[in-house]
C-alpha atoms as a PDB file:
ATOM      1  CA  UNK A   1      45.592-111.063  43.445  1.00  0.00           C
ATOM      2  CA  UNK A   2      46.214-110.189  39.489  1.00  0.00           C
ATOM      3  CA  UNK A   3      44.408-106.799  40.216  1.00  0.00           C
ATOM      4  CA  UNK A   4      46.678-106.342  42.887  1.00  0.00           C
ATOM      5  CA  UNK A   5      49.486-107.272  40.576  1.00  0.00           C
ATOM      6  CA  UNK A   6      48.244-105.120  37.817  1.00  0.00           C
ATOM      7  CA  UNK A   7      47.760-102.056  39.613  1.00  0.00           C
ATOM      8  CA  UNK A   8      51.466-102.704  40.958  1.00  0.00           C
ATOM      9  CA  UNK A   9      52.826-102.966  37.859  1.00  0.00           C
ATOM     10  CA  UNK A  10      50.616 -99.859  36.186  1.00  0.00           C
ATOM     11  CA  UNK A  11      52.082 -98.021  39.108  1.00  0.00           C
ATOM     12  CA  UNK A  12      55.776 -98.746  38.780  1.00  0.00           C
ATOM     13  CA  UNK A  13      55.711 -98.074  35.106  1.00  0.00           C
ATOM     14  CA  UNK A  14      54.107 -94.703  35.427  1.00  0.00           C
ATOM     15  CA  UNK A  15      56.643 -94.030  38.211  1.00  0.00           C
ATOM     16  CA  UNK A  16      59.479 -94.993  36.516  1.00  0.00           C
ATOM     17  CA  UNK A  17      58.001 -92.968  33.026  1.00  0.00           C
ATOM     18  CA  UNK A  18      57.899 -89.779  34.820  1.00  0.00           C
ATOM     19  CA  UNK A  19      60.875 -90.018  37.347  1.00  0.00           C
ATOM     20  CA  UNK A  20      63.734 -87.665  36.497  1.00  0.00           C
ATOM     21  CA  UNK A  21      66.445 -85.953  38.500  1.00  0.00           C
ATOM     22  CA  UNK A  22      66.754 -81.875  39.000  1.00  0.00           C
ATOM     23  CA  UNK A  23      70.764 -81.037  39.905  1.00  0.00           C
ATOM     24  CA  UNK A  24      70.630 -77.842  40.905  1.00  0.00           C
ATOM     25  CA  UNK A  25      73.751 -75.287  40.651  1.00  0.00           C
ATOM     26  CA  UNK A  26      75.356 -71.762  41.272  1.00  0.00           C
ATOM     27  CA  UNK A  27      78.060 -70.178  39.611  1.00  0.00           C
ATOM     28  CA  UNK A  28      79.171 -66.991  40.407  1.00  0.00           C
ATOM     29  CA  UNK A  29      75.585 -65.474  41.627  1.00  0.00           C
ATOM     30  CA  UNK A  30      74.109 -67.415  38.524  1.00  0.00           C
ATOM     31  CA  UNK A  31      71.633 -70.006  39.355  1.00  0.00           C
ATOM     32  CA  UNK A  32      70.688 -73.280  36.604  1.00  0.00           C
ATOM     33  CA  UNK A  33      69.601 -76.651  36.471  1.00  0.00           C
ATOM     34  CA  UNK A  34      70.260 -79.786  34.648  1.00  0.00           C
ATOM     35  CA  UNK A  35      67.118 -82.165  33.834  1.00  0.00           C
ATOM     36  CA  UNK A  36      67.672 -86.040  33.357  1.00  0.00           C
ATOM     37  CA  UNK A  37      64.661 -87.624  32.179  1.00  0.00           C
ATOM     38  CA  UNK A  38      63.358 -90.814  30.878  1.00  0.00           C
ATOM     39  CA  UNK A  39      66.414 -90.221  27.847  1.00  0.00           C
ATOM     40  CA  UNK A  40      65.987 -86.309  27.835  1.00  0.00           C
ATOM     41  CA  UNK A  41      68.817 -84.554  29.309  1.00  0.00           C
ATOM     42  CA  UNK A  42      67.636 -80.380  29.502  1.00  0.00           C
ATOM     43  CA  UNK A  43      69.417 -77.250  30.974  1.00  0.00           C
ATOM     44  CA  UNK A  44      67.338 -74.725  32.520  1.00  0.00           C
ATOM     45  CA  UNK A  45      68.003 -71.100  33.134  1.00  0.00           C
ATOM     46  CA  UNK A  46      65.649 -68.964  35.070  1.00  0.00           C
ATOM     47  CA  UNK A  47      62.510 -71.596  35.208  1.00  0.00           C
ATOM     48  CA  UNK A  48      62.875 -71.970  31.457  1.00  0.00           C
ATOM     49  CA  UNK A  49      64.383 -74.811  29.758  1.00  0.00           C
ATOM     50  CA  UNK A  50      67.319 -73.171  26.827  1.00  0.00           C
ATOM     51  CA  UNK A  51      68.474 -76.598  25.479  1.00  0.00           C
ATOM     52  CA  UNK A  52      67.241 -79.745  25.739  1.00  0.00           C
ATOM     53  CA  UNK A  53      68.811 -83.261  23.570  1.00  0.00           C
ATOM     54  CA  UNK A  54      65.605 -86.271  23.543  1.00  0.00           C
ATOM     55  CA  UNK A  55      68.072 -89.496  23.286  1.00  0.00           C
ATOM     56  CA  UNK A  56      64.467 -90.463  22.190  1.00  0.00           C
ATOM     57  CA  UNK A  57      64.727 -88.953  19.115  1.00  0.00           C
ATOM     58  CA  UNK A  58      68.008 -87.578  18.878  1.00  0.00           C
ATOM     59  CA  UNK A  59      67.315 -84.313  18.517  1.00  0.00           C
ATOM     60  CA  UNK A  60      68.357 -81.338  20.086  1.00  0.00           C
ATOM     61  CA  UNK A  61      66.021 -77.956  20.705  1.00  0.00           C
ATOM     62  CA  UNK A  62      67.389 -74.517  21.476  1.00  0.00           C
ATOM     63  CA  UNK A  63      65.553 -72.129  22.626  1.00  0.00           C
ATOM     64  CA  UNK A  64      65.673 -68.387  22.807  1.00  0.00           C
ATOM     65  CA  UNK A  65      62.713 -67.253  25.314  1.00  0.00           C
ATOM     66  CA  UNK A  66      63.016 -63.165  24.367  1.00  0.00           C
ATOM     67  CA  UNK A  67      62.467 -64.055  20.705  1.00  0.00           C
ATOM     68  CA  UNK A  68      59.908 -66.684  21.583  1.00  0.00           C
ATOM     69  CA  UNK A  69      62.379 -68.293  18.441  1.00  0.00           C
ATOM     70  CA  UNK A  70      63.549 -72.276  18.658  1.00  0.00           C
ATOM     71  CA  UNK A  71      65.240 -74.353  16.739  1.00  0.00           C
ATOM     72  CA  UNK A  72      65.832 -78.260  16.315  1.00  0.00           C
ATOM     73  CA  UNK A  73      68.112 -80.792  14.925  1.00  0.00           C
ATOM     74  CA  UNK A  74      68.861 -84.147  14.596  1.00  0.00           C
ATOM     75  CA  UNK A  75      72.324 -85.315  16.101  1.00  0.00           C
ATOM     76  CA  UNK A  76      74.078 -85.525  12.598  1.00  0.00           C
ATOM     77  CA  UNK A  77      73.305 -82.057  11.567  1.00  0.00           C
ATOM     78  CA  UNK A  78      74.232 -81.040  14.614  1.00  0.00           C
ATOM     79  CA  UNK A  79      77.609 -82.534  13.619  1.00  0.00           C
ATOM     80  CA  UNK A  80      77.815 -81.323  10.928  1.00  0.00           C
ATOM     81  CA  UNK A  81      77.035 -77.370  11.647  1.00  0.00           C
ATOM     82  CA  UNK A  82      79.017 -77.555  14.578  1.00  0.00           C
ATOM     83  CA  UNK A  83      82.399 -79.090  12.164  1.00  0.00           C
ATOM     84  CA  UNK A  84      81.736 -75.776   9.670  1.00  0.00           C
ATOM     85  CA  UNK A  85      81.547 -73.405  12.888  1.00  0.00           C
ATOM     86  CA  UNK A  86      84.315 -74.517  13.755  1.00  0.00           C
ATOM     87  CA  UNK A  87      86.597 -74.409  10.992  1.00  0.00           C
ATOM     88  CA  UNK A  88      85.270 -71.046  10.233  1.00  0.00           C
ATOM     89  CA  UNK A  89      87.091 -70.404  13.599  1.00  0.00           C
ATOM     90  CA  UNK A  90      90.220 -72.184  12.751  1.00  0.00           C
ATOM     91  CA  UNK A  91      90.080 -69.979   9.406  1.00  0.00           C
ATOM     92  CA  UNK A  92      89.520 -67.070  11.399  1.00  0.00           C
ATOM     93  CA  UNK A  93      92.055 -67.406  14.151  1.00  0.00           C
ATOM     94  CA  UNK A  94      94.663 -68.748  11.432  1.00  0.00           C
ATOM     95  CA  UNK A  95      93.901 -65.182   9.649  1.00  0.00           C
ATOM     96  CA  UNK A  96      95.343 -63.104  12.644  1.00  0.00           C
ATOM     97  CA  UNK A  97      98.772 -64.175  12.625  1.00  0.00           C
ATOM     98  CA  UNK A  98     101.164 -64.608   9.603  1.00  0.00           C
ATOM     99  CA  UNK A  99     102.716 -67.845   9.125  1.00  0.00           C
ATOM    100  CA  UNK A 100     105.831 -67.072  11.205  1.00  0.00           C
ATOM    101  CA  UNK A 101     104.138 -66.083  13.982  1.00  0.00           C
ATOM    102  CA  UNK A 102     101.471 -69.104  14.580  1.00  0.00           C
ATOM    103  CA  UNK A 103     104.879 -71.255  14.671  1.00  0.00           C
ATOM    104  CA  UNK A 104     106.492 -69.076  17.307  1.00  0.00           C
ATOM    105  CA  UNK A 105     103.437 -69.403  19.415  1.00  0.00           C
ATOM    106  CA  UNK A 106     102.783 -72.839  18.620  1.00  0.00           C
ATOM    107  CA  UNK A 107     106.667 -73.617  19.279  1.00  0.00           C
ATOM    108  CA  UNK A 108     106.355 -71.195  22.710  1.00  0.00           C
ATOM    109  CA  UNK A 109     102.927 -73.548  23.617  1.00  0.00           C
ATOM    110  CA  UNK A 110     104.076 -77.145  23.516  1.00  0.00           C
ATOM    111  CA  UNK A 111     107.765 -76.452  24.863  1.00  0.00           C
ATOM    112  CA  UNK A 112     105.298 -75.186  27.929  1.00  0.00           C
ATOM    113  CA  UNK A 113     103.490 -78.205  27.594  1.00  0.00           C
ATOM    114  CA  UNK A 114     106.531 -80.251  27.422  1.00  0.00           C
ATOM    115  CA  UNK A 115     108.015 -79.485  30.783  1.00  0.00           C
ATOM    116  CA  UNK A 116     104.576 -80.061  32.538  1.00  0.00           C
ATOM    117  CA  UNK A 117     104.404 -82.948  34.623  1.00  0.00           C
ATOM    118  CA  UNK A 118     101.040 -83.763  36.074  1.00  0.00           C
ATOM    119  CA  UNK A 119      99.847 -85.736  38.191  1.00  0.00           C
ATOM    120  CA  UNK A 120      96.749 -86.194  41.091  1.00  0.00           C
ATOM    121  CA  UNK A 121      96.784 -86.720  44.752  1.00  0.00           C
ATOM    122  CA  UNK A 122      93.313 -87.991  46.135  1.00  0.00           C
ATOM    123  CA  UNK A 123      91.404 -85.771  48.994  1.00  0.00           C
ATOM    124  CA  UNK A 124      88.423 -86.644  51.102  1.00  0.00           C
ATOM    125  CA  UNK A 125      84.948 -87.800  50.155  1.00  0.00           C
ATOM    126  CA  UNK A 126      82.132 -85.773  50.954  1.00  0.00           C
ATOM    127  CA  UNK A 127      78.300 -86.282  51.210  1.00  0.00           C
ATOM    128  CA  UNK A 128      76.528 -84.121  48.483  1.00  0.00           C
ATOM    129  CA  UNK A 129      72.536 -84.360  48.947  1.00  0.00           C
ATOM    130  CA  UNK A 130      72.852 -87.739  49.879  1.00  0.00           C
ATOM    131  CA  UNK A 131      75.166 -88.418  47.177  1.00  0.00           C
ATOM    132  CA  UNK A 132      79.401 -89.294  47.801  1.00  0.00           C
ATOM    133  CA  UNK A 133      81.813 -87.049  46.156  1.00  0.00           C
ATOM    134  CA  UNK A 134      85.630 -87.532  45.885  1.00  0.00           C
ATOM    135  CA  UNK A 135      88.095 -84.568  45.856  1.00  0.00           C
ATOM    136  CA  UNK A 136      90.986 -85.063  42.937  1.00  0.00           C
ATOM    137  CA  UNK A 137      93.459 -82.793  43.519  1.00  0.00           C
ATOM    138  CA  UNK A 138      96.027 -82.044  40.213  1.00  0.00           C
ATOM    139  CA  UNK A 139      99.256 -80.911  39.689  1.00  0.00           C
ATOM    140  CA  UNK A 140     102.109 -79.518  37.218  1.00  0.00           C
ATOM    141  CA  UNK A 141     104.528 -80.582  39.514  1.00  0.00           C
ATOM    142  CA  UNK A 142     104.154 -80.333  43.157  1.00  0.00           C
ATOM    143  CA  UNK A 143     101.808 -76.808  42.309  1.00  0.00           C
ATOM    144  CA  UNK A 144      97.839 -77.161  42.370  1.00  0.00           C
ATOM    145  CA  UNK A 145      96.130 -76.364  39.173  1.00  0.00           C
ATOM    146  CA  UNK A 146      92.573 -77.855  39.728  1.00  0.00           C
ATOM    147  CA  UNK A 147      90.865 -79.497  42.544  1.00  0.00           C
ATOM    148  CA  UNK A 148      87.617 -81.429  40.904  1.00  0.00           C
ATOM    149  CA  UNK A 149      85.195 -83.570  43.071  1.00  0.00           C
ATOM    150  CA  UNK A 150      83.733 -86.614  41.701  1.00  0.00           C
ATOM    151  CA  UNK A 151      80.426 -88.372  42.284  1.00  0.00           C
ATOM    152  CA  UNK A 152      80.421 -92.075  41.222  1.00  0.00           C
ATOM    153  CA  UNK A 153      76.730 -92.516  43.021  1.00  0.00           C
ATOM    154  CA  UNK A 154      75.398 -89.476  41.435  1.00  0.00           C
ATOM    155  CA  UNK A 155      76.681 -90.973  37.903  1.00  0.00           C
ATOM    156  CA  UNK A 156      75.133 -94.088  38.625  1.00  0.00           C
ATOM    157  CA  UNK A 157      71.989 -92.337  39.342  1.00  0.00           C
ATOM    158  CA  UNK A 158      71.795 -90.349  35.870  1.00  0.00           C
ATOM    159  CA  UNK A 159      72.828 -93.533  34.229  1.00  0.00           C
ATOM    160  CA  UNK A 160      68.733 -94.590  35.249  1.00  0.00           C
ATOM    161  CA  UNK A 161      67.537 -91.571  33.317  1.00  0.00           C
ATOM    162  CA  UNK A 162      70.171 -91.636  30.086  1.00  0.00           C
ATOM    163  CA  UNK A 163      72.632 -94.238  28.349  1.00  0.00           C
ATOM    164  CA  UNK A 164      75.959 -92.496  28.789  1.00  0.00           C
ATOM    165  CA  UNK A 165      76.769 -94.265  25.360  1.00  0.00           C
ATOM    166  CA  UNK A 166      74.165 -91.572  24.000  1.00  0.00           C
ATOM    167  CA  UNK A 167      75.891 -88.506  25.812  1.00  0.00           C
ATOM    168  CA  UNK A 168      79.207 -89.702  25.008  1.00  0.00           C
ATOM    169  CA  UNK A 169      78.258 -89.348  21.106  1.00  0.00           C
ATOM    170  CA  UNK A 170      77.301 -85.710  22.157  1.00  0.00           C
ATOM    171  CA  UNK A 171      80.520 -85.269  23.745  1.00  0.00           C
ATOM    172  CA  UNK A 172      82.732 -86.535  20.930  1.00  0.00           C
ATOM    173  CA  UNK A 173      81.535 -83.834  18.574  1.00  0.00           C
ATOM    174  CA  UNK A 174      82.978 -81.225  20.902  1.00  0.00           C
ATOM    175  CA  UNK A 175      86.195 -83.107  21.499  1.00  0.00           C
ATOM    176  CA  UNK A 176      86.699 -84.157  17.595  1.00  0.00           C
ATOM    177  CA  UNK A 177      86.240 -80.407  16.892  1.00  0.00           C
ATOM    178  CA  UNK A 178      88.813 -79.089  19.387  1.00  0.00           C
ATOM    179  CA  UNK A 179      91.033 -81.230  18.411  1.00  0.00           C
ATOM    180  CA  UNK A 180      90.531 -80.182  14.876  1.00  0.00           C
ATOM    181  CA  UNK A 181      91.192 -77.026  16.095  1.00  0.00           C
ATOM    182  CA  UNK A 182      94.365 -77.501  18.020  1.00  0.00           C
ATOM    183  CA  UNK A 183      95.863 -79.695  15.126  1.00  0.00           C
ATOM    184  CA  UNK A 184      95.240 -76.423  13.125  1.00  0.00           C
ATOM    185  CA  UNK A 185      96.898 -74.028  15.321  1.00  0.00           C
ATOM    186  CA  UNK A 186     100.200 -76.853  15.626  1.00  0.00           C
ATOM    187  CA  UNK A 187      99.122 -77.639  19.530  1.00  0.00           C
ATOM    188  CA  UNK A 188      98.285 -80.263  21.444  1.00  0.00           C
ATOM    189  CA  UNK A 189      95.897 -80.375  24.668  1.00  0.00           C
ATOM    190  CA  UNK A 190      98.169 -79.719  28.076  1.00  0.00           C
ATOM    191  CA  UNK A 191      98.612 -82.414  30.571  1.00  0.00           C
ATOM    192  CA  UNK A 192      96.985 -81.342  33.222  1.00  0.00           C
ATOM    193  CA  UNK A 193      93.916 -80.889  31.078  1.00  0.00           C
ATOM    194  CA  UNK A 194      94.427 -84.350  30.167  1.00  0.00           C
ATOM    195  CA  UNK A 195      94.703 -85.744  33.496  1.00  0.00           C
ATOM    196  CA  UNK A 196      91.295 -84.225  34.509  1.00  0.00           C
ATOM    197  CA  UNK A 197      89.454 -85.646  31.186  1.00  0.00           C
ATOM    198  CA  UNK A 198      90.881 -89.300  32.630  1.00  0.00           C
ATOM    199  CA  UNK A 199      89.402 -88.421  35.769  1.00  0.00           C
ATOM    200  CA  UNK A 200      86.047 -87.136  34.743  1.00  0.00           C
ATOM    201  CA  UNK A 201      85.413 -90.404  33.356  1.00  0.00           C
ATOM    202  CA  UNK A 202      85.353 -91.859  37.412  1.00  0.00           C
ATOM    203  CA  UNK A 203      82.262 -90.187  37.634  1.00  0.00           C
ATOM    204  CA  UNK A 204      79.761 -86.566  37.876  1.00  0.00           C
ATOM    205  CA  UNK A 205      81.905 -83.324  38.714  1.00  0.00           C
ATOM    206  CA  UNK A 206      79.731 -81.994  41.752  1.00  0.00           C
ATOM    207  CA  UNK A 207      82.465 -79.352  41.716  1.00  0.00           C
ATOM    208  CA  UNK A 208      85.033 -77.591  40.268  1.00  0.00           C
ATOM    209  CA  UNK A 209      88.205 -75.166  41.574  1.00  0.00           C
ATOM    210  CA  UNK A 210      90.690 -74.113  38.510  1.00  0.00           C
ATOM    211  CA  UNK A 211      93.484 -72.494  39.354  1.00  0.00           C
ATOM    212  CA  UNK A 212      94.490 -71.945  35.608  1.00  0.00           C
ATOM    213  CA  UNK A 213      97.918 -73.579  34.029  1.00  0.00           C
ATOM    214  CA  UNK A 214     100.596 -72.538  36.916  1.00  0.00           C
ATOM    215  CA  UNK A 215     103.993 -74.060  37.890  1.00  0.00           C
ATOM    216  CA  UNK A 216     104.277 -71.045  40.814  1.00  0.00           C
ATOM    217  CA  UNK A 217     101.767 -71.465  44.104  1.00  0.00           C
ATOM    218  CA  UNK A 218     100.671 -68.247  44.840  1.00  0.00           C
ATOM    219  CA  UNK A 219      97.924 -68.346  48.349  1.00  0.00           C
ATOM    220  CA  UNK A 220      96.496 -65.363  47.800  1.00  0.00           C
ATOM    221  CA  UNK A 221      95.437 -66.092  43.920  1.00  0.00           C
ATOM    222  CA  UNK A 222      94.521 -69.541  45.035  1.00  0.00           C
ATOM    223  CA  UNK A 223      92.063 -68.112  48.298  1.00  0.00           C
ATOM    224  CA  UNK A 224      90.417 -65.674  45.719  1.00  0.00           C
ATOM    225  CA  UNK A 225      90.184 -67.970  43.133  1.00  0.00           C
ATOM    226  CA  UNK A 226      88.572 -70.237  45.733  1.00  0.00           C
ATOM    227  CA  UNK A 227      86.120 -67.726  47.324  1.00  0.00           C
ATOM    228  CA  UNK A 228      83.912 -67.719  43.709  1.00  0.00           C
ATOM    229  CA  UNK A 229      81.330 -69.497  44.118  1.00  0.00           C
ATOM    230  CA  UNK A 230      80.860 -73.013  41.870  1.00  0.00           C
ATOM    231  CA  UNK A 231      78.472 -75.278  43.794  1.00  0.00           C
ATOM    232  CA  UNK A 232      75.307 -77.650  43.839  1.00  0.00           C
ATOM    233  CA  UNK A 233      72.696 -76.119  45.717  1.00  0.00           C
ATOM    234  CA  UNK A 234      69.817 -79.378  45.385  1.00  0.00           C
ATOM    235  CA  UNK A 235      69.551 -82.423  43.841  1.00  0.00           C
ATOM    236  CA  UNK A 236      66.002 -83.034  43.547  1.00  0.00           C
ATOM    237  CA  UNK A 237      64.639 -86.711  42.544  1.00  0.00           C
ATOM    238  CA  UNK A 238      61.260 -86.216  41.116  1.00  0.00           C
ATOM    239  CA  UNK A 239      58.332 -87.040  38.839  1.00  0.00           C
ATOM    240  CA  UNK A 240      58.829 -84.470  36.375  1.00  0.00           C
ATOM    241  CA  UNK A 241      55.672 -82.814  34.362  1.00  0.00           C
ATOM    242  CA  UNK A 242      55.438 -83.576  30.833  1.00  0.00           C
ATOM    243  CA  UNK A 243      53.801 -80.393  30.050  1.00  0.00           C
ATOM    244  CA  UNK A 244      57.432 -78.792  30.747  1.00  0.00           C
ATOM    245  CA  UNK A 245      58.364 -80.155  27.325  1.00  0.00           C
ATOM    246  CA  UNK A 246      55.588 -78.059  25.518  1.00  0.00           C
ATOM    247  CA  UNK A 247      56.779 -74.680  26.376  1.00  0.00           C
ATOM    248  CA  UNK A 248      58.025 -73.652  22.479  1.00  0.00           C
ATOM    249  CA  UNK A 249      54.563 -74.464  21.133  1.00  0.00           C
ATOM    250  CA  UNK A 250      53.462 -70.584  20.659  1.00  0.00           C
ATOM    251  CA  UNK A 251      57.013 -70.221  19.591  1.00  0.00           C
ATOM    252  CA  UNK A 252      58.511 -69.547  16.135  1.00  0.00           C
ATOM    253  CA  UNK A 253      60.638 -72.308  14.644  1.00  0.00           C
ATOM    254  CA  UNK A 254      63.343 -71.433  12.675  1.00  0.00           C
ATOM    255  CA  UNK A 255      66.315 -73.714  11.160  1.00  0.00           C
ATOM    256  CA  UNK A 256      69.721 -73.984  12.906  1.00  0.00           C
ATOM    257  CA  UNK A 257      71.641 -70.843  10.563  1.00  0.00           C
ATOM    258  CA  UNK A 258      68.266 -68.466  10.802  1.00  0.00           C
ATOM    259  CA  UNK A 259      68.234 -69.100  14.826  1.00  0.00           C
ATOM    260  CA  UNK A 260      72.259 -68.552  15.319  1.00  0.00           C
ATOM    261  CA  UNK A 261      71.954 -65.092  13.307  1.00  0.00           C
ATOM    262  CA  UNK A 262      68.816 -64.061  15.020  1.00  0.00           C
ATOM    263  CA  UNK A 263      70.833 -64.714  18.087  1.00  0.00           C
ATOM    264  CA  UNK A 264      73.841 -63.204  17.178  1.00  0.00           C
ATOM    265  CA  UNK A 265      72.032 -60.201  16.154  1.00  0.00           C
ATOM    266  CA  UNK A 266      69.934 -59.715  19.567  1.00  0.00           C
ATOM    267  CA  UNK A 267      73.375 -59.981  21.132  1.00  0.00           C
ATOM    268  CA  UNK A 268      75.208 -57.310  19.383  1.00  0.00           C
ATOM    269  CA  UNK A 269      71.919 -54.531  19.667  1.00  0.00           C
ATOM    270  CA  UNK A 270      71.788 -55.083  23.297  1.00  0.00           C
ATOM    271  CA  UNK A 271      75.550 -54.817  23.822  1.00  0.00           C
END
């Protein structure tokens, strides 16, 4: 009976050290996956994993698969070269106008913002791989701007692979620095942007439809807007093979600056 119980418990732990979730999704003709596993949360482009934060660790790995080039960092220097990108933007974009004219558009932006009134109507719930989805539908008024459907199951679900406390601390770096940004430019985030951030916290967007910021319906925008493609094609729950995580051993490790220029600079010769 304690073998028994042994090799029950040997084989739950291996199970549960090498299960993972595959969410598979097209875009426009483009095809990519998201990886949650055991803490590691990956994106993969064409077979290859491109990014890839270890909660383990805290670190996060880019990866550029025609250079064979990647780079890692730990979550705080990640911070930290992601706040000077970013106010090289602000310095950038605050460059192009004078003065005067930043506070004309800024002025032009929130008195836009101002008359906005949003608000969401709820839609049906759909099945999604075995997973339930709800449609939020949300307006400026009584016009559509975005239709977003929400998964609380298949939230739940990644929740077994990663703390959302840990992608939450990813996701305030991006927020703290566009709202760095906005406070530069004298604007605030518009409410029906809002109103779908309170939403996405219900659960995983399965799917997306934006109409853009609009207080005039117009059907034959919204049908063609509607036609492009945005949507899961598999969720796959899985043991997932550790040798995936080797794949940048034959490659060339540079630090986060060297990697962004070498990127950059592939970019530009191939445009």
């Amino acid at each position: 009976m304690k073998i028994k119980l042994l090799l029950i418990l040997c084989l739950f732990m291996t199970c549960n050290l090498f299960s993972g979730i595959i969410i598979s999704r097209s875009e426009i003709g483009i095809e990519s996956r998201e990886l949650y596993d055991n803490n590691i949360f990956a994106e993969i482009h064409y077979d290859q994993i491109v990014s890839m934060w270890d909660f383990n660790t805290f670190e996060l790995t880019l990866i550029h698969h025609p250079l064979q080039i990647y780079t890692t960092v730990d979550l705080e220097s990640f911070k930290n070269y992601s706040q000077r990108q970013n106010e090289a933007q602000i310095q950038s974009d605050m460059r192009a106008f004078d003065e005067e004219r930043r506070k004309l558009v800024a002025d032009a932006t929130n008195t836009l913002f101002r008359g906005m009134r949003a608000n969401f109507a709820i839609g049906d719930t759909i099945d999604v791989f075995g997973y339930k989805a709800t449609e939020y539908r949300v307006y400026n008024g009584d016009v559509i701007n975005q239709r977003v459907w929400i998964s609380r199951d298949l939230q739940e679900r990644i929740n077994r692979e990663i703390n959302p406390v840990n992608i939450k601390l990813v996701e305030d770096i991006f927020k703290g620095n566009r709202e760095r940004y906005f406070e530069a430019l004298g604007i605030g985030l518009d409410p029906v942007s809002r109103m779908v951030e309170m939403l996405e916290e219900i659960g995983y967007v399965v799917q997306r439809i934006d109409y853009g910021i609009r207080d005039t319906a117009d059907p034959e925008y919204e049908q063609e807007i509607e036609s492009l493609e945005n949507i899961i094609t598999d969720i796959l729950d899985r043991n997932i093979d550790p040798e995936i995580y080797t794949f940048h051993e034959r490659y060339r490790q540079l630090d986060y600056n060297a990697y962004q220029m070498a990127v950059i600079r592939h970019v530009e010769s191939s445009q």
